[in-house]
PDB file of N, CA and C in Angstrom:
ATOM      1  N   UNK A   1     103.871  84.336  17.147  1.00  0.00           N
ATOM      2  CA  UNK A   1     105.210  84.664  17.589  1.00  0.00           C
ATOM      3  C   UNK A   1     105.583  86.039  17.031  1.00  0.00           C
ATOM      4  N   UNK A   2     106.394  86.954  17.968  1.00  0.00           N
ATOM      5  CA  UNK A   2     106.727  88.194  17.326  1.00  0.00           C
ATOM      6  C   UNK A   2     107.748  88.007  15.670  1.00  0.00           C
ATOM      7  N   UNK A   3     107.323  88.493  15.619  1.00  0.00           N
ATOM      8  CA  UNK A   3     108.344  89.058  13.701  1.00  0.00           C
ATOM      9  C   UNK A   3     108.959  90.614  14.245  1.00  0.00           C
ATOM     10  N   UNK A   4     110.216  90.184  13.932  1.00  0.00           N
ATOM     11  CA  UNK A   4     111.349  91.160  13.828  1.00  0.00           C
ATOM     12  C   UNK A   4     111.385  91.682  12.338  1.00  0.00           C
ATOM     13  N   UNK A   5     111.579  92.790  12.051  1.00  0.00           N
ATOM     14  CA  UNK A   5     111.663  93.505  10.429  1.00  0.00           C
ATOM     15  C   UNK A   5     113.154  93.451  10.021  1.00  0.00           C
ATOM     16  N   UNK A   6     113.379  93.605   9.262  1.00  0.00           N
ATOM     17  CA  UNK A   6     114.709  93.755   8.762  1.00  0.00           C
ATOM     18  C   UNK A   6     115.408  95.248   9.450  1.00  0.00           C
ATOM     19  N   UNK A   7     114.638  95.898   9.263  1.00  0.00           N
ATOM     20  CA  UNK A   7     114.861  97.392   9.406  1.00  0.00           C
ATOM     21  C   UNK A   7     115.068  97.461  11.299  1.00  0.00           C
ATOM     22  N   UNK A   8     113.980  96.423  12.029  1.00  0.00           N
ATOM     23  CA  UNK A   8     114.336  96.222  13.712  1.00  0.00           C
ATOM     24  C   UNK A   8     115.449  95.853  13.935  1.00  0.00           C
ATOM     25  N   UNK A   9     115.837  94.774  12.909  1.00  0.00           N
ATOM     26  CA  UNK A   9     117.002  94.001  13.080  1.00  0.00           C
ATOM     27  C   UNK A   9     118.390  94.754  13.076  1.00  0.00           C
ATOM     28  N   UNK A  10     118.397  95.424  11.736  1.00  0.00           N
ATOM     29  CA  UNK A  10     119.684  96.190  12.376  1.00  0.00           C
ATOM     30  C   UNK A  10     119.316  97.676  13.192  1.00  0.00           C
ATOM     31  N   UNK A  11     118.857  98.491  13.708  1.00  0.00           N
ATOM     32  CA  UNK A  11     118.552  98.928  14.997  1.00  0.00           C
ATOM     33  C   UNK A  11     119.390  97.901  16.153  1.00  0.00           C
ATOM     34  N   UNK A  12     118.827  96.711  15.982  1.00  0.00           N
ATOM     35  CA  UNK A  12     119.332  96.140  17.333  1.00  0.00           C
ATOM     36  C   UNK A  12     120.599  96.000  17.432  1.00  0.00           C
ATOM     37  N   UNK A  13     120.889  95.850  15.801  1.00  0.00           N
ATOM     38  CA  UNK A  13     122.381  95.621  15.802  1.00  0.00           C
ATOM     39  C   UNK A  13     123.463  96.262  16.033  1.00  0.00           C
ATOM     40  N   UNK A  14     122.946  97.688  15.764  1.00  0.00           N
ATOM     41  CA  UNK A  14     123.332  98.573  16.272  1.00  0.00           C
ATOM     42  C   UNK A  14     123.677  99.262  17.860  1.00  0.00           C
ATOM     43  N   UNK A  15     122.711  98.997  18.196  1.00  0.00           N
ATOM     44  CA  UNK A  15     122.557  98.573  19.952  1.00  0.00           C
ATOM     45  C   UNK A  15     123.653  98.067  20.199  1.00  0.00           C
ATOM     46  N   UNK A  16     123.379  96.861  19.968  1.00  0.00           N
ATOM     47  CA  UNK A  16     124.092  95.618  20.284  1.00  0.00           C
ATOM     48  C   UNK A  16     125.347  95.630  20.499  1.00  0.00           C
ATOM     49  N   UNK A  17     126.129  96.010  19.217  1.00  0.00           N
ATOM     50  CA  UNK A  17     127.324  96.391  19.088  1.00  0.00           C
ATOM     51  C   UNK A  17     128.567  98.305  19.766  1.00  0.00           C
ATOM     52  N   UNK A  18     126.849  98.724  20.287  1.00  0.00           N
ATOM     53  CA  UNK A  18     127.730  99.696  20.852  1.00  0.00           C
ATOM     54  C   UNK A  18     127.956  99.438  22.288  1.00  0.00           C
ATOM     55  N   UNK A  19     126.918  99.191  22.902  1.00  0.00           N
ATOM     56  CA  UNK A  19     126.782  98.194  24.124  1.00  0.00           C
ATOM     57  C   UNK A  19     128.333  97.305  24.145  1.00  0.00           C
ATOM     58  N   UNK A  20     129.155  96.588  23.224  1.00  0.00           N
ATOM     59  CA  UNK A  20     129.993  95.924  23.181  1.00  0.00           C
ATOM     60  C   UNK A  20     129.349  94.310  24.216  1.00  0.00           C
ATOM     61  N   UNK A  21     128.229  94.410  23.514  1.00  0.00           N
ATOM     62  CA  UNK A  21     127.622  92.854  24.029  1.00  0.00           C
ATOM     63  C   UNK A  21     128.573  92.025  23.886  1.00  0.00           C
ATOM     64  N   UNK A  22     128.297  90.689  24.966  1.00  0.00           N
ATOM     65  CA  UNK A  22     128.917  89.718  24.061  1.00  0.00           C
ATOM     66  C   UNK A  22     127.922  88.648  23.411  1.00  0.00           C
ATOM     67  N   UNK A  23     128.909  87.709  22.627  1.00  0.00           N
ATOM     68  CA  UNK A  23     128.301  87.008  21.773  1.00  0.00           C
ATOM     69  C   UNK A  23     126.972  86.392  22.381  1.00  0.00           C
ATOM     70  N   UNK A  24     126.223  86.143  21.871  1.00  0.00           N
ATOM     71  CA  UNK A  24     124.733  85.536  21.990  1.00  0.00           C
ATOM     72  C   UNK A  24     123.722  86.829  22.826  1.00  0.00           C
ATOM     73  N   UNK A  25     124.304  87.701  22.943  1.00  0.00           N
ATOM     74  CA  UNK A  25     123.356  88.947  23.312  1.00  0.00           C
ATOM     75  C   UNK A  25     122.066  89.036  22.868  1.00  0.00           C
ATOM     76  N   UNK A  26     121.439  89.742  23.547  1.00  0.00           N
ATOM     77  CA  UNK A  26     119.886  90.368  22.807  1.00  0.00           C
ATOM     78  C   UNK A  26     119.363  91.251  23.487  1.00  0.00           C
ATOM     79  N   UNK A  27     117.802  91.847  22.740  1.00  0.00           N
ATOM     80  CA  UNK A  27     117.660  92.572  23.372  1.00  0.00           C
ATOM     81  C   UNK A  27     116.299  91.785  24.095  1.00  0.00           C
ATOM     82  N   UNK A  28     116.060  92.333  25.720  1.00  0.00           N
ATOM     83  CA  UNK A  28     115.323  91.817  26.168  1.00  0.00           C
ATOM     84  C   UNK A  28     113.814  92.632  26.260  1.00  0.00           C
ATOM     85  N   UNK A  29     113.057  92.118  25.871  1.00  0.00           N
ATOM     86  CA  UNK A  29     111.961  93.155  26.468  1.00  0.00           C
ATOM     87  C   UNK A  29     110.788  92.488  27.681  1.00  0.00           C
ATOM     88  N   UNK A  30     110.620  92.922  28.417  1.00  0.00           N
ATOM     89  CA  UNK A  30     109.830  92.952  29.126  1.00  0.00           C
ATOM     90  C   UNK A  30     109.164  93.858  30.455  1.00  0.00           C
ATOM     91  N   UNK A  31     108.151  93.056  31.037  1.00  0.00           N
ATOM     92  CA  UNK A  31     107.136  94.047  31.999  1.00  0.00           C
ATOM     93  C   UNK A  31     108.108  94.616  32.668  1.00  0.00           C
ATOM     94  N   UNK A  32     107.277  95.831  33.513  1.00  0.00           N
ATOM     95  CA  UNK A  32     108.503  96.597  34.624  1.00  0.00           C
ATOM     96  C   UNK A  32     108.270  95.827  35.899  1.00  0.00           C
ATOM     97  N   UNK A  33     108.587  96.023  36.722  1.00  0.00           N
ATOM     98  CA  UNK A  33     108.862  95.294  38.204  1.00  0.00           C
ATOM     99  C   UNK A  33     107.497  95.043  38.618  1.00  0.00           C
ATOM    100  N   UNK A  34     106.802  96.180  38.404  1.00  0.00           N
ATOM    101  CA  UNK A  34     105.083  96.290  39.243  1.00  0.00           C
ATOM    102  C   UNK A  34     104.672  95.041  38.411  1.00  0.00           C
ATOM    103  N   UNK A  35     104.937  94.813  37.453  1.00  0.00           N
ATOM    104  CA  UNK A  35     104.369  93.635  36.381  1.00  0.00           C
ATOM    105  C   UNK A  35     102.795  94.093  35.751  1.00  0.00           C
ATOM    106  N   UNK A  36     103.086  95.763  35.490  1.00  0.00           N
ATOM    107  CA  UNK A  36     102.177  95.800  35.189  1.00  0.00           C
ATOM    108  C   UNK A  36     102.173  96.725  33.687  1.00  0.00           C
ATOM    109  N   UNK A  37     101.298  95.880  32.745  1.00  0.00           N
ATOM    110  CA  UNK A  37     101.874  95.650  31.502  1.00  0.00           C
ATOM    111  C   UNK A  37     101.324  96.812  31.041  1.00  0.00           C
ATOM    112  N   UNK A  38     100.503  97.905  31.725  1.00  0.00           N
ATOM    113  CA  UNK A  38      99.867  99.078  31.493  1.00  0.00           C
ATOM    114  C   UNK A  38     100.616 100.185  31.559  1.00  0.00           C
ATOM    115  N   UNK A  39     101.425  99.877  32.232  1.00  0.00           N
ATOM    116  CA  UNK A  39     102.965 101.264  32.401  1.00  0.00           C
ATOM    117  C   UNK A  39     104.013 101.099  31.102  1.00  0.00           C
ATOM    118  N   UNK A  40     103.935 100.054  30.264  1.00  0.00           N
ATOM    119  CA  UNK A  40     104.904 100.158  29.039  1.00  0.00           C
ATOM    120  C   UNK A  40     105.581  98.853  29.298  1.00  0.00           C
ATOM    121  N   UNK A  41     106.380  98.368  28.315  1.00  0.00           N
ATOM    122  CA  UNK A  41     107.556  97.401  28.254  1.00  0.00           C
ATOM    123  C   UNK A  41     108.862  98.166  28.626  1.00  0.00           C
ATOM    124  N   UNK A  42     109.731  97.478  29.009  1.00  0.00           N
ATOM    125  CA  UNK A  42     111.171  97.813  29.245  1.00  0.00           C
ATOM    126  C   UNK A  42     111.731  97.159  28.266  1.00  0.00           C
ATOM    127  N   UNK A  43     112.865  97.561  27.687  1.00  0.00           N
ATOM    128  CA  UNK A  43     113.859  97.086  27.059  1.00  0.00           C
ATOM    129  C   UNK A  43     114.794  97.521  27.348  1.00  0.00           C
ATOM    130  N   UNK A  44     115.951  96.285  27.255  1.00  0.00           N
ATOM    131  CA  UNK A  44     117.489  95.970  27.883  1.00  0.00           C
ATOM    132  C   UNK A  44     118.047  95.536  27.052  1.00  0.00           C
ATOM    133  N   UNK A  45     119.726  95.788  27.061  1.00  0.00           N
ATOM    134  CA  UNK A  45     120.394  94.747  26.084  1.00  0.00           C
ATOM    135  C   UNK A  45     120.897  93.841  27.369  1.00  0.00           C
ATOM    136  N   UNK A  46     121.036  92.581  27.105  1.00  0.00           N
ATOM    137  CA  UNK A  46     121.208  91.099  28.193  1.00  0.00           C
ATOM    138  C   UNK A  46     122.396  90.480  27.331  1.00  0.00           C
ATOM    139  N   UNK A  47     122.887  89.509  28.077  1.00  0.00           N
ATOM    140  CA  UNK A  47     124.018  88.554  28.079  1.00  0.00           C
ATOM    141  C   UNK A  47     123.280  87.326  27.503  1.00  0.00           C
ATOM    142  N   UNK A  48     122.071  87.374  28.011  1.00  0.00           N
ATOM    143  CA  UNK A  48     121.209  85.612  27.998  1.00  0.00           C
ATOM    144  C   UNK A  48     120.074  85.879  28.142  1.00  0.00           C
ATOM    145  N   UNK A  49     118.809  84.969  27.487  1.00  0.00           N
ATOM    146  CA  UNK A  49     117.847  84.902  28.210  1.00  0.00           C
ATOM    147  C   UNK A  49     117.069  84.323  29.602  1.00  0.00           C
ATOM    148  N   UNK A  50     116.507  85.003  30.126  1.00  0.00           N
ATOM    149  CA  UNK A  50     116.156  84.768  31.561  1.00  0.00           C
ATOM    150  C   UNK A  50     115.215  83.181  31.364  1.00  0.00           C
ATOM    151  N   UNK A  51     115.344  82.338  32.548  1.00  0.00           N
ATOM    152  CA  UNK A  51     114.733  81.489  32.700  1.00  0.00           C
ATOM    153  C   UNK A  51     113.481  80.899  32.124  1.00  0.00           C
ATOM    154  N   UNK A  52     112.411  81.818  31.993  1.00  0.00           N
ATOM    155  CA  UNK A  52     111.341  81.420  31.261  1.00  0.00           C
ATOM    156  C   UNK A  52     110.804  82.337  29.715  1.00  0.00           C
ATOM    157  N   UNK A  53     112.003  82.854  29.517  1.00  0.00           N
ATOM    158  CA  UNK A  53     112.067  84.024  28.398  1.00  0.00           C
ATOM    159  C   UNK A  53     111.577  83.173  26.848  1.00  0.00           C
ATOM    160  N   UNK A  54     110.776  83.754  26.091  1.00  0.00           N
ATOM    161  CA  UNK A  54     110.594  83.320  24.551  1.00  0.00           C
ATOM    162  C   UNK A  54     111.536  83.507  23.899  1.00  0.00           C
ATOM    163  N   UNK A  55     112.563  83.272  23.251  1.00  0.00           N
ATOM    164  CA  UNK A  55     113.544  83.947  22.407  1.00  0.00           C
ATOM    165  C   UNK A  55     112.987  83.765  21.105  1.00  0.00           C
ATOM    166  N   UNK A  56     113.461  85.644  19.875  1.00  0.00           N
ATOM    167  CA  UNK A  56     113.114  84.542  18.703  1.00  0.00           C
ATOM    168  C   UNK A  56     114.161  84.985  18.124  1.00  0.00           C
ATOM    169  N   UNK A  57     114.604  84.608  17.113  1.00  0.00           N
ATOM    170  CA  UNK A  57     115.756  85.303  16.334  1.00  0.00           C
ATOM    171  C   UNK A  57     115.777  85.228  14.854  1.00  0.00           C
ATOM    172  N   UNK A  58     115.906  86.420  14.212  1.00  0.00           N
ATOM    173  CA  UNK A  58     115.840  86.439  13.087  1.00  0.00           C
ATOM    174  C   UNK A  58     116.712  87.624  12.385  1.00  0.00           C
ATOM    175  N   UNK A  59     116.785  87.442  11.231  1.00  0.00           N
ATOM    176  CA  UNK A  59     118.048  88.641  10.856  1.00  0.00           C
ATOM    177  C   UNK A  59     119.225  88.827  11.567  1.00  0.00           C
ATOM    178  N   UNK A  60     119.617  87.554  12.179  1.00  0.00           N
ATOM    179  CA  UNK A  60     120.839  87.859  13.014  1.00  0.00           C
ATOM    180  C   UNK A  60     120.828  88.560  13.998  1.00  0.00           C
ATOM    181  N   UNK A  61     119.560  88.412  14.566  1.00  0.00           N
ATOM    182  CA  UNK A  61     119.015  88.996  16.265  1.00  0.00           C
ATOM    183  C   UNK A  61     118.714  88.576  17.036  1.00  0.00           C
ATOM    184  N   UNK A  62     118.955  88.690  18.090  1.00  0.00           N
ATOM    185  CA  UNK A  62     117.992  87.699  19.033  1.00  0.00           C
ATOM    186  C   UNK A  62     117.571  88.846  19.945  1.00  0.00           C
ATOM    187  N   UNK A  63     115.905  88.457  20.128  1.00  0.00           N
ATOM    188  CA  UNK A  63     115.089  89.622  20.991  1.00  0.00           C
ATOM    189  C   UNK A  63     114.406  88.578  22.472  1.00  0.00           C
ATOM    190  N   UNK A  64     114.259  88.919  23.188  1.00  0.00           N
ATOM    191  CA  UNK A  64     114.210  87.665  24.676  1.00  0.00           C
ATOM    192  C   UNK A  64     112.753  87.909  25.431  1.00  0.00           C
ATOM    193  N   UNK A  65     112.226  87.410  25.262  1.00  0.00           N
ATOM    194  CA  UNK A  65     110.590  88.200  25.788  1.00  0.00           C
ATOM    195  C   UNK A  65     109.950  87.487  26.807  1.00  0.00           C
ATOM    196  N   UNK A  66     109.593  88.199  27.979  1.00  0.00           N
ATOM    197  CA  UNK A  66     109.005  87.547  29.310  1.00  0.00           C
ATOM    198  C   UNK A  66     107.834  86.965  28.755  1.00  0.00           C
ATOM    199  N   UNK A  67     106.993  86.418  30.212  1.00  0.00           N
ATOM    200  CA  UNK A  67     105.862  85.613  29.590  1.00  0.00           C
ATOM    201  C   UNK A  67     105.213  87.012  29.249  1.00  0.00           C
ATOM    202  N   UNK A  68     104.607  87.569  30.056  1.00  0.00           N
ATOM    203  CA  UNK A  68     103.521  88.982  29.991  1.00  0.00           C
ATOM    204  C   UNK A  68     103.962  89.634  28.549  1.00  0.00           C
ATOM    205  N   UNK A  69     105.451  89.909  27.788  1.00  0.00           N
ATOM    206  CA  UNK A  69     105.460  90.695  26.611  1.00  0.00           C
ATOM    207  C   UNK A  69     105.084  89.662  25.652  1.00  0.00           C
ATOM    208  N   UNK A  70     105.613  88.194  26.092  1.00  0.00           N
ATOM    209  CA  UNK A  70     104.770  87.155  24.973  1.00  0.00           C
ATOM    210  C   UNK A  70     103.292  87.567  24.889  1.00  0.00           C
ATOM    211  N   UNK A  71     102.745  87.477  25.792  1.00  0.00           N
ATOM    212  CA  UNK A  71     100.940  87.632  25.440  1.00  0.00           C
ATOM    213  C   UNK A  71     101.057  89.238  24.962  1.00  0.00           C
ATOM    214  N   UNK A  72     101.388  90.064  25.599  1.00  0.00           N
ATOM    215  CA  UNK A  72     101.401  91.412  24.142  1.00  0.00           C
ATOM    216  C   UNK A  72     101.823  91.783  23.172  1.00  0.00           C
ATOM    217  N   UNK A  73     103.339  90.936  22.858  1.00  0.00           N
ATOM    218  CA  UNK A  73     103.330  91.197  21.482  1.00  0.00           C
ATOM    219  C   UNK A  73     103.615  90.076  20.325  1.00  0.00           C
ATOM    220  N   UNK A  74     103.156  88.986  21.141  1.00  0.00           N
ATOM    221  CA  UNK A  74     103.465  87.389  20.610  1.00  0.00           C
ATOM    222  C   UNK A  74     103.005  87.730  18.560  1.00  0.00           C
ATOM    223  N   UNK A  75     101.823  88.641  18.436  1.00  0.00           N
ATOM    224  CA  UNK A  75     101.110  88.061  17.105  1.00  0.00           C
ATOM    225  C   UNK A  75     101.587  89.701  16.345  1.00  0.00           C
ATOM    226  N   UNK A  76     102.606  90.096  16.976  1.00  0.00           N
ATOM    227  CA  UNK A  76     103.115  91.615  16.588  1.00  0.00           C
ATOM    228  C   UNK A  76     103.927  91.813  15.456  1.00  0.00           C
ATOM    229  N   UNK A  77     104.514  93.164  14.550  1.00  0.00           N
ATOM    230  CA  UNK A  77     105.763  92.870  14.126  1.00  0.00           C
ATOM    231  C   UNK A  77     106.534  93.819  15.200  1.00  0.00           C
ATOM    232  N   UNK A  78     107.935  93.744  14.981  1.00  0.00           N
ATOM    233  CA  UNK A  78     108.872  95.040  15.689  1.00  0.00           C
ATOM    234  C   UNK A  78     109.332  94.814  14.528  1.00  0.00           C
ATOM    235  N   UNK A  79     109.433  96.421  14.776  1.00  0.00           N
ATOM    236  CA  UNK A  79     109.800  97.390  13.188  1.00  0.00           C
ATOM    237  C   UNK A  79     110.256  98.405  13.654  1.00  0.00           C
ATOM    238  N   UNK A  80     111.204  99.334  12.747  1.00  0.00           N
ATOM    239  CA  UNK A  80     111.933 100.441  13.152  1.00  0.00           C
ATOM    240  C   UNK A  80     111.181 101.471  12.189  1.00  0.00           C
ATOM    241  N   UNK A  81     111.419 102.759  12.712  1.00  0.00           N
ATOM    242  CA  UNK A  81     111.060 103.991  12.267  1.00  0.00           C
ATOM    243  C   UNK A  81     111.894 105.357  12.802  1.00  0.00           C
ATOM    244  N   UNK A  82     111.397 106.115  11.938  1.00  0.00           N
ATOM    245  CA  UNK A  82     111.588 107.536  12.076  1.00  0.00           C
ATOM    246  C   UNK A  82     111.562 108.621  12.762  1.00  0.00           C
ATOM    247  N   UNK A  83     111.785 109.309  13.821  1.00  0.00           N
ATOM    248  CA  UNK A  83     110.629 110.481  14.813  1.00  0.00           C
ATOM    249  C   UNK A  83     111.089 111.593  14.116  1.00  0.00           C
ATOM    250  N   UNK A  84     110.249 112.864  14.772  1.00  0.00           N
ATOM    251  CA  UNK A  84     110.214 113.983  13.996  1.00  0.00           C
ATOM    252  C   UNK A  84     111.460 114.292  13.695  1.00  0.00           C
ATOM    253  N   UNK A  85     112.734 114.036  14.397  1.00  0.00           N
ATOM    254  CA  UNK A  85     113.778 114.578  14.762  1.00  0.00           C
ATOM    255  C   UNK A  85     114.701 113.922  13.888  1.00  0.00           C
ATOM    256  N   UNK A  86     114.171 112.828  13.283  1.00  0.00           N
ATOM    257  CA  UNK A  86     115.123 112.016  12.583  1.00  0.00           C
ATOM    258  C   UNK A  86     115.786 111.084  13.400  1.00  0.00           C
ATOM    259  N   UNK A  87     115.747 110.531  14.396  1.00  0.00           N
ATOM    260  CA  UNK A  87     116.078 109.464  14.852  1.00  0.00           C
ATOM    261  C   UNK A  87     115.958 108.286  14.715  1.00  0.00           C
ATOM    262  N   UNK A  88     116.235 107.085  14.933  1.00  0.00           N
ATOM    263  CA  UNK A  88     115.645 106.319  14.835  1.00  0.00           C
ATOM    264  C   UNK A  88     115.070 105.270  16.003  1.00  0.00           C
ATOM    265  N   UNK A  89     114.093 104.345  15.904  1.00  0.00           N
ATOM    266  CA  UNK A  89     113.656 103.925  17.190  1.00  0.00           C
ATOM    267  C   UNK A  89     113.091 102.466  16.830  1.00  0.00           C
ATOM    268  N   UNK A  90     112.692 102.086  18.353  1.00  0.00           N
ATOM    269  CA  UNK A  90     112.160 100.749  17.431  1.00  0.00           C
ATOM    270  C   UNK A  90     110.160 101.326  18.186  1.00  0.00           C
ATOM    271  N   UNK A  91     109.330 100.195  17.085  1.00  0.00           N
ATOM    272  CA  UNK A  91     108.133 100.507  17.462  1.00  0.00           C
ATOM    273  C   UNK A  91     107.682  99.387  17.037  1.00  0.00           C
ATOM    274  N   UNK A  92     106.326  98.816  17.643  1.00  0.00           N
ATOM    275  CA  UNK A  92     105.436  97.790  17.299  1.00  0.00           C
ATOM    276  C   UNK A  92     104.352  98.111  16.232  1.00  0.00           C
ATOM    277  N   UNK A  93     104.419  96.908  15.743  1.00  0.00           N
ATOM    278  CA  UNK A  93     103.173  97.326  14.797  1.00  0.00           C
ATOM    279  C   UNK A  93     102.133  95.840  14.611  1.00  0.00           C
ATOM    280  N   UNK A  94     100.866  96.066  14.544  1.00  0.00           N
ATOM    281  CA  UNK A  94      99.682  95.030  14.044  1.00  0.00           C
ATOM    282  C   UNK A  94     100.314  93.969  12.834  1.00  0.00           C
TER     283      UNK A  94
END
């Protein structure tokens, strides 16, 4: 199952709250339309999870994952980081 970091967690929360989600929000990730898992993941902030979505939640997050991002990033962490610019972002890691 994916692991959320502490450091992903508020990132999202951040999201989350500028978005002006409402309660039980998350962020969703999954395939793009082509369903093809070679062009990247999408991520959304959502109301709910979709019908056959994994949810996991931790740190006071909830992240919503299609089947296809389950099999890529089911054994993952999401973790936040740095870019050159000083931003911040979210990224996967082993």
């Amino acid at each position: 199952m994916l692991t959320i970091s502490e450091d992903a967690a508020e990132v999202i929360k951040v999201v989350l709250s500028g978005n002006e989600s409402p309660e039980g929000a998350g962020l969703r990730i999954a395939t793009p339309e082509s369903g093809d898992v070679n062009e990247g993941l999408l991520a959304s902030v959502v109301a709910e999870p979709e019908g056959n979505d994994q949810v996991v939640e931790a740190e006071g997050v909830r992240v919503f994952l299609d089947q296809q991002a389950v099999s890529v990033l089911g054994d993952k962490t999401l973790d936040a980081e740095r870019d050159d610019n000083g931003e911040v972002g979210l990224t996967v890691r082993e």
